[in-house]
Protein backbone atom coordinates (compact mmCIF):
# COMPACT_ATOMS: atom_id res chain seq x y z
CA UNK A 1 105.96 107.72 63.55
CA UNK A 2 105.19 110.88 65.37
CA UNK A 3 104.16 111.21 68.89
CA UNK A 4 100.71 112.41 69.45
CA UNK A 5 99.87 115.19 72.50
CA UNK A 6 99.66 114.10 75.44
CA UNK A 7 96.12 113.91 77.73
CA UNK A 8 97.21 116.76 80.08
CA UNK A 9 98.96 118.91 76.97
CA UNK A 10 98.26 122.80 77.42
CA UNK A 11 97.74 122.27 80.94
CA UNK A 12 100.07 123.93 83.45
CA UNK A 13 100.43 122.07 86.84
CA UNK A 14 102.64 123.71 89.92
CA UNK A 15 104.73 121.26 91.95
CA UNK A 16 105.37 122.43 95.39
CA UNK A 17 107.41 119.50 96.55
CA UNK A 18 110.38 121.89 97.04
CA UNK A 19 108.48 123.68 99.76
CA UNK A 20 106.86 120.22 101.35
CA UNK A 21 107.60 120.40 105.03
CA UNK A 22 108.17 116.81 106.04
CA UNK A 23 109.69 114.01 103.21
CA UNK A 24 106.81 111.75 102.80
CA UNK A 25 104.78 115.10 101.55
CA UNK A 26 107.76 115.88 98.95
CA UNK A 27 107.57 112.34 97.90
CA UNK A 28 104.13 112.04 97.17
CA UNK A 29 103.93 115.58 95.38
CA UNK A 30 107.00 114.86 93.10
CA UNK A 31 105.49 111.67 92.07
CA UNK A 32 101.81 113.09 91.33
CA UNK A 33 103.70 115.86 89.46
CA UNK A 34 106.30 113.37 88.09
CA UNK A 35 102.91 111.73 86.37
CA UNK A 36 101.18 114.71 85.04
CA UNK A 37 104.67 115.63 83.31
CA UNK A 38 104.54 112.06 81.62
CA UNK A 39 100.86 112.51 80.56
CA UNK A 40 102.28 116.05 78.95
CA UNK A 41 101.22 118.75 81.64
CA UNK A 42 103.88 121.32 81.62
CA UNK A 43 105.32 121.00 85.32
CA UNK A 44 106.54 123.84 87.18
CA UNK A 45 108.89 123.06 90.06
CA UNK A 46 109.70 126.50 91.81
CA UNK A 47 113.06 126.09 93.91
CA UNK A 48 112.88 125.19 98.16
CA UNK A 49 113.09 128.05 100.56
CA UNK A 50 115.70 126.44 101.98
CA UNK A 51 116.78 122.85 101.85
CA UNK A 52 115.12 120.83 99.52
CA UNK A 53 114.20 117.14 101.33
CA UNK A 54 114.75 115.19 98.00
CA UNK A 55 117.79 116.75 97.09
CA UNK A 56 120.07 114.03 99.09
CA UNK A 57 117.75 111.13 99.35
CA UNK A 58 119.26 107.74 98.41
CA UNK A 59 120.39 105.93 96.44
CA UNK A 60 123.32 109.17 95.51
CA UNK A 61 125.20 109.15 92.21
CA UNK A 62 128.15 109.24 91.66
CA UNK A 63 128.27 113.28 91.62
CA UNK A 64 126.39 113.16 95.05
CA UNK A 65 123.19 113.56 93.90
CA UNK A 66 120.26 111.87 94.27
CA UNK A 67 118.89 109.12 91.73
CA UNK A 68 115.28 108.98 93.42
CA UNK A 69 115.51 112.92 92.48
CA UNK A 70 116.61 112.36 89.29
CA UNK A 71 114.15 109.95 88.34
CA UNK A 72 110.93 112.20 90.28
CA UNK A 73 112.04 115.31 89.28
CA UNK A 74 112.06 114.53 85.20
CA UNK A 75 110.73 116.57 83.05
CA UNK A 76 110.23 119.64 85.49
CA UNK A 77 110.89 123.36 84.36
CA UNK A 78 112.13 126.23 86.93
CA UNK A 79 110.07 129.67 88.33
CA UNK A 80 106.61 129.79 89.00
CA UNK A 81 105.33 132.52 86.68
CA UNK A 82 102.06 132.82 84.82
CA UNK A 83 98.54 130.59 85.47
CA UNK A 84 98.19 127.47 86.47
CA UNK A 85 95.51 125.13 86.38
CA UNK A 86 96.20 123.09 89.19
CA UNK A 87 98.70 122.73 92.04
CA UNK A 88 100.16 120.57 94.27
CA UNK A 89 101.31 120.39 97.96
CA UNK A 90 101.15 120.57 101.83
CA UNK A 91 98.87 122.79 103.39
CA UNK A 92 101.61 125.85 104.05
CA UNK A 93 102.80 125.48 100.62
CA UNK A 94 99.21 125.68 98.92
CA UNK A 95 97.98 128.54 100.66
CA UNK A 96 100.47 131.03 99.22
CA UNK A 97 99.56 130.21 95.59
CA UNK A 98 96.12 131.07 93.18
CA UNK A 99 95.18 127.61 91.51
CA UNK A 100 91.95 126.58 90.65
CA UNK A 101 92.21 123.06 91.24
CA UNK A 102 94.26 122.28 94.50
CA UNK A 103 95.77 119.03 95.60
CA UNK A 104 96.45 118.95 99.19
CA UNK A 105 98.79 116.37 101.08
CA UNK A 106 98.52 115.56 104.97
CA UNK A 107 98.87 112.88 107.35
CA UNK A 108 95.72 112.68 108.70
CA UNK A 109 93.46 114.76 106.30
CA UNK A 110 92.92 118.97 105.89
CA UNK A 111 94.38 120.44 109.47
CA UNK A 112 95.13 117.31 110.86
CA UNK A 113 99.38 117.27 109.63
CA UNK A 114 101.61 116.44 112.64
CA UNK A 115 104.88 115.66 111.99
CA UNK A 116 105.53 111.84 110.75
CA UNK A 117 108.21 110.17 109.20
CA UNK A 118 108.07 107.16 106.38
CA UNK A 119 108.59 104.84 109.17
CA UNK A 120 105.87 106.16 111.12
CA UNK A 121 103.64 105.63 108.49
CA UNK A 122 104.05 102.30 108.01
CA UNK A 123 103.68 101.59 112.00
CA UNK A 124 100.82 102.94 112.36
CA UNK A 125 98.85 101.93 109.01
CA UNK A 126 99.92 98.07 110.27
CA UNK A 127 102.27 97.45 107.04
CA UNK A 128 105.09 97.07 109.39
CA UNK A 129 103.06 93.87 110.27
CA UNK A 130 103.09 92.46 107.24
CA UNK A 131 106.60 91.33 106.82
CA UNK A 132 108.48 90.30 109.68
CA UNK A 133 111.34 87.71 109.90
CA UNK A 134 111.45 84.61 111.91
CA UNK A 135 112.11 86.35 115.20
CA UNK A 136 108.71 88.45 114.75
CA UNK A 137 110.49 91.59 114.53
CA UNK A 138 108.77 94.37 112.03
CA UNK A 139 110.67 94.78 109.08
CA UNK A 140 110.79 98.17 106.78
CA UNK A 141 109.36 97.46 103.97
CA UNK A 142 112.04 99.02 101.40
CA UNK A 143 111.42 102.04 98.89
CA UNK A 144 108.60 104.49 99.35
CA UNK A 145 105.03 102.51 99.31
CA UNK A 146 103.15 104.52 101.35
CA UNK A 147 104.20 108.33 100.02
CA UNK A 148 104.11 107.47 96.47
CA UNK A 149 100.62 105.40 96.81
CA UNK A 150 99.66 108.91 98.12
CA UNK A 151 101.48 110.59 95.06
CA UNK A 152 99.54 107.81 92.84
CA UNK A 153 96.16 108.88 94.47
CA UNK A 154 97.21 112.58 94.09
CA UNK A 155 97.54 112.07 90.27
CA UNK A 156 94.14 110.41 90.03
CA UNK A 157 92.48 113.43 91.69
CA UNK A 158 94.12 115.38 89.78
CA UNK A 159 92.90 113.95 86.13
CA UNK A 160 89.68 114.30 87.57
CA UNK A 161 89.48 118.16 89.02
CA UNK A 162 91.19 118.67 85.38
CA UNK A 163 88.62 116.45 83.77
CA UNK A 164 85.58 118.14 85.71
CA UNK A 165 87.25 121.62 84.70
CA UNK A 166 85.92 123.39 88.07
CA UNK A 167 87.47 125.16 90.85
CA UNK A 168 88.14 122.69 93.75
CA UNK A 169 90.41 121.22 96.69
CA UNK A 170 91.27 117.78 97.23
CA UNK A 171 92.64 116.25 100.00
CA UNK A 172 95.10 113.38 100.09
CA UNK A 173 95.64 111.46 103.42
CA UNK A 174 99.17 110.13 103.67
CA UNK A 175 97.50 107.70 106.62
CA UNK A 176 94.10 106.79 104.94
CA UNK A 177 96.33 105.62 101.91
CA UNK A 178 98.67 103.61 103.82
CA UNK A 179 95.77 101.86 105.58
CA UNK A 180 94.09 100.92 102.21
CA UNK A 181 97.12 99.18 101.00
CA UNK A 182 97.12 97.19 103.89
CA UNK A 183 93.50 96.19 103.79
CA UNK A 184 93.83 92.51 104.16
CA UNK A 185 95.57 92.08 107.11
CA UNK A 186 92.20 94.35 108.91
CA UNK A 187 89.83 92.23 106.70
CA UNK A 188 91.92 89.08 108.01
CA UNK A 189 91.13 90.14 111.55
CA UNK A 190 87.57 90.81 110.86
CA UNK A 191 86.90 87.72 108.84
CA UNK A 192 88.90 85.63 111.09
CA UNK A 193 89.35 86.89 114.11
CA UNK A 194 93.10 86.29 114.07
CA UNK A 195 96.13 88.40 112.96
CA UNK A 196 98.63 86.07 113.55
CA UNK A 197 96.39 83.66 110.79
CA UNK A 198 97.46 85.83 107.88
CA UNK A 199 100.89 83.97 107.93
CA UNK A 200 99.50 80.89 108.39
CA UNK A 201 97.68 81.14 105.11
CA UNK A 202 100.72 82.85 103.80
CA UNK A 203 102.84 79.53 104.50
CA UNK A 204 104.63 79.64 100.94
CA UNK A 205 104.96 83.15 100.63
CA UNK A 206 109.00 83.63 101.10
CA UNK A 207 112.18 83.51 99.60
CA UNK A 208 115.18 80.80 99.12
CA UNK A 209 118.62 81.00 98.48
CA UNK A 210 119.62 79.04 94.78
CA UNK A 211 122.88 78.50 93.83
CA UNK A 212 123.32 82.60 92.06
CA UNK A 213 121.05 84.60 94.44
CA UNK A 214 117.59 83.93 95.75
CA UNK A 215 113.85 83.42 94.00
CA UNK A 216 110.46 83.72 95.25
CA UNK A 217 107.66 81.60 96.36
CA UNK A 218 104.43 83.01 96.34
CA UNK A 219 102.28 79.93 95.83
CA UNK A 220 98.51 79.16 96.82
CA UNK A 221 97.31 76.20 98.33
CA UNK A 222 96.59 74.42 94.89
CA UNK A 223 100.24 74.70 93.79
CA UNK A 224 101.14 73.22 96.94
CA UNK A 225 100.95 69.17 95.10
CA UNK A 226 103.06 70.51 91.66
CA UNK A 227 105.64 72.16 94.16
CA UNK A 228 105.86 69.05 96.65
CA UNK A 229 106.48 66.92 93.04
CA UNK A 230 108.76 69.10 91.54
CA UNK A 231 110.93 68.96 95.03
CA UNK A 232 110.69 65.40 94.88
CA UNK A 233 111.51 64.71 98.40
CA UNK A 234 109.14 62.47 100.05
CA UNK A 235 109.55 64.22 103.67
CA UNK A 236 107.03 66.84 102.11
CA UNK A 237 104.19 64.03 102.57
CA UNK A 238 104.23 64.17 106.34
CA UNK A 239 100.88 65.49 107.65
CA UNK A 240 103.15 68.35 109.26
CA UNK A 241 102.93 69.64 105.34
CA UNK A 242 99.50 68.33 104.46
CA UNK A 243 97.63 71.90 104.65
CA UNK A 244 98.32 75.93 103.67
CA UNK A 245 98.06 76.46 107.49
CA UNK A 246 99.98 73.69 108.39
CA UNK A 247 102.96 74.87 106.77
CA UNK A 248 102.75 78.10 108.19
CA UNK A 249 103.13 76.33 111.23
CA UNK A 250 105.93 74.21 110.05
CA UNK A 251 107.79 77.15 108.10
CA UNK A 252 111.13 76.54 109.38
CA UNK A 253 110.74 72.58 109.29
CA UNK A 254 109.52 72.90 105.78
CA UNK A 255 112.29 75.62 104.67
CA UNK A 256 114.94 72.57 105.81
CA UNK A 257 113.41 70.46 103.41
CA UNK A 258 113.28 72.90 100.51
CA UNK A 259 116.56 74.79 100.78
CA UNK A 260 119.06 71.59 99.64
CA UNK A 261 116.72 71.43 96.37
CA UNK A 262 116.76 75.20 95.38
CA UNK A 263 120.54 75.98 96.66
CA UNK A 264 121.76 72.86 93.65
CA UNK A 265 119.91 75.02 91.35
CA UNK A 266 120.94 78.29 89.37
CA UNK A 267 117.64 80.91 89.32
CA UNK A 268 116.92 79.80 85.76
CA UNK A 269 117.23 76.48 86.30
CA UNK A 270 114.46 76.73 89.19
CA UNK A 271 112.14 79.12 86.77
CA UNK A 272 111.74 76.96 84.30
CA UNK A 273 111.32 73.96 86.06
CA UNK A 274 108.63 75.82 88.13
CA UNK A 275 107.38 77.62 84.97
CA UNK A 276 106.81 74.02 83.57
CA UNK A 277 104.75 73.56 86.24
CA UNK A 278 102.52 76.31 86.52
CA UNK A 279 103.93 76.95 90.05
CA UNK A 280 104.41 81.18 90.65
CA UNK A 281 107.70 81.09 91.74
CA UNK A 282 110.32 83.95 90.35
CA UNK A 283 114.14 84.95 90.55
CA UNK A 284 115.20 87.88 92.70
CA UNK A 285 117.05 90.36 90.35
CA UNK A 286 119.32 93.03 91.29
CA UNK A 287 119.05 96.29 89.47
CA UNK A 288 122.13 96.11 87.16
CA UNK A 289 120.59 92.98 86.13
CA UNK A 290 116.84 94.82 85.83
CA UNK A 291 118.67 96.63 83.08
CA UNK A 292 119.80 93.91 80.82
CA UNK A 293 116.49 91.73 81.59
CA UNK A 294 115.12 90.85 77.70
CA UNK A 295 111.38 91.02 79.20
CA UNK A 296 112.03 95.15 79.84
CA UNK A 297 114.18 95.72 76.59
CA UNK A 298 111.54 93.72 74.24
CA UNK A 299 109.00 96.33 75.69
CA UNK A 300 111.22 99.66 75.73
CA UNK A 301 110.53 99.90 79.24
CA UNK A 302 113.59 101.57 80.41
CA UNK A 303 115.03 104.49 78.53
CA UNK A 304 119.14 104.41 78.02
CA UNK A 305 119.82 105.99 81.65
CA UNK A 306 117.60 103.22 83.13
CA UNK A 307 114.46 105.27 84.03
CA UNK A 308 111.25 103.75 83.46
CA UNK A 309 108.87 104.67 80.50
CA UNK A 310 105.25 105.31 81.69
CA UNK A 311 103.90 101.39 82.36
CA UNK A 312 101.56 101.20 79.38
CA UNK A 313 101.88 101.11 75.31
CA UNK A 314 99.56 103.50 73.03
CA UNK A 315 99.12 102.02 69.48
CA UNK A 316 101.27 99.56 70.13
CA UNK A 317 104.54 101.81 71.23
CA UNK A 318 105.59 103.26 74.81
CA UNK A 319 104.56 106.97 74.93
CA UNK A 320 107.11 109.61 76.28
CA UNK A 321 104.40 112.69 76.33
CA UNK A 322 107.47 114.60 78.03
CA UNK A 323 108.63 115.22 74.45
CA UNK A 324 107.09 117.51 71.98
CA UNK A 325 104.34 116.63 69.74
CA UNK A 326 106.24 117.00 66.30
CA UNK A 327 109.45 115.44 67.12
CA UNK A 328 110.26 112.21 65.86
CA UNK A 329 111.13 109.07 67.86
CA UNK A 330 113.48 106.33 67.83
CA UNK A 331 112.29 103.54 65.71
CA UNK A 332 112.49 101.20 68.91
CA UNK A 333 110.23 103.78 71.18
């Protein structure tokens, strides 16, 4: 079968992640511009002034680059000659270039950009609040939520200013879009006048070690009576147990009681039982084992270096807009 254009062919799009001037900015530009190439935008990426933030990021191959690079940067060309229909950036960077449609990245919104880290992000947006460990210490969350929400956001202005076909300039808040993902916990404090209630409700919601690595609980209060079965251990009757909140309260008392059952058990073993059940529980997989999962190969998620395909199937098949139009694909894409 042949591949059919893309929705952003003919369209030229500048990345100026090379010239961001603080690593959450690069971030989210490379992955807005990282999506327009996989819609089929041609994606220009001119070169850094000087040191290019996401040349060294990790995780590093084994040449000493950098596979978050590898995987952002795809499908980028070099220079930044000729029109373009849209670009985007940081403030500094857009302001040297002629675009019609501009996409502008900032901490706080258009000449409001102080300097702030990943980290700092997350502190201040409350995410760090949202995971923390027994001890109540804040825990990073891992990857890069917060700049490439911002990149996602970016992209979705972006098909619109192309869509509407008109000169504008769009500003992205790196701050405004790390406060949306956390809206619960506000809504929490609103609604019930309690942070700390959020892991209360929240009692299931962690992971235990089984007998080849770890799974998941993410259960709701009505899988509470299929889980307590499944365990079998009549401890789990005590009132201590009896509500969502209460074993919030009891986490560690109730984590006693669960760990024997789960560390006799391989992942699959524990999946299927809970699958049987209806009870949302899943293993934790490692990477090299993401890549030789059967649920990504039966849907040609991962191409043969292990980057991901665009999340979504056209006429049945997963698109790869990056190539062109006339070329034939693999039988399996």
């Amino acid at each position: 079968m042949r591949q059919q254009p893309g929705p952003f062919a003919g369209r030229r799009v500048l990345d100026l992640s090379a010239r961001a001037a603080q690593v959450p900015h690069a971030l989210a530009v490379a992955m807005a511009a990282r999506l327009a190439a996989d819609f089929g935008a041609e994606v220009v990426r001119p070169a850094a002034d000087g040191w290019d933030k996401l040349a060294k990021l990790p995780p590093l191959l084994p040449d000493g680059g950098s596979a978050l690079a590898r995987f952002l940067l795809a499908g980028r060309s070099d220079g930044e000659a000729g029109a373009f229909d849209a670009a985007i950036g940081d403030e500094a960077a857009l302001a040297e270039v002629d675009a019609p449609l501009k996409v502008r990245i900032s901490v706080f919104g258009a000449g409001d950009d102080p300097a702030m880290s990943e980290l700092g992000l997350l502190g201040l947006s409350g995410m760090l609040a949202a995971v923390q460990p027994r001890q109540g210490v804040p825990v990073r969350l891992g990857g890069h939520q917060a700049p490439y929400a911002a990149g996602l956001s970016a992209f979705t202005a972006l098909a619109a200013g192309l869509r509407a076909g008109r000169p504008d300039t769009v500003d992205i808040s790196l701050f405004d879009v790390a406060c949306w993902l956390n809206w619960k916990a506000a809504a929490s404090v609103l609604l019930l006048g309690d942070s700390a209630a959020s892991r209360e409700q929240r009692g299931g919601w962690h992971t235990l070690p089984a007998a080849d690595g770890h799974v998941c609980l993410v259960y709701m209060a009505k899988d509470w009576p299929a889980l307590r079965d499944m365990v079998g251990d009549a401890r789990l009757l005590h009132p201590d147990f009896a509500t969502q909140k209460a074993r919030g309260q009891n986490l560690d008392a109730l984590d006693d009681i669960l760990r024997p059952w789960f560390a006799a058990r391989s992942r699959a073993e524990i999946t299927a039982a809970a699958q049987a059940r209806r009870i949302p529980i899943g293993p934790v997989l490692s990477p090299a084992e993401l890549l030789a999962d059967r649920q990504y190969a039966a849907r040609h998620f991962l191409t043969p270096d292990g980057a991901p395909r665009l999340p979504l199937l056209v006429d049945g098949a997963r698109p790869d807009w990056r190539r062109q139009a006339d070329k034939e694909l693999p039988a399996d894409a």
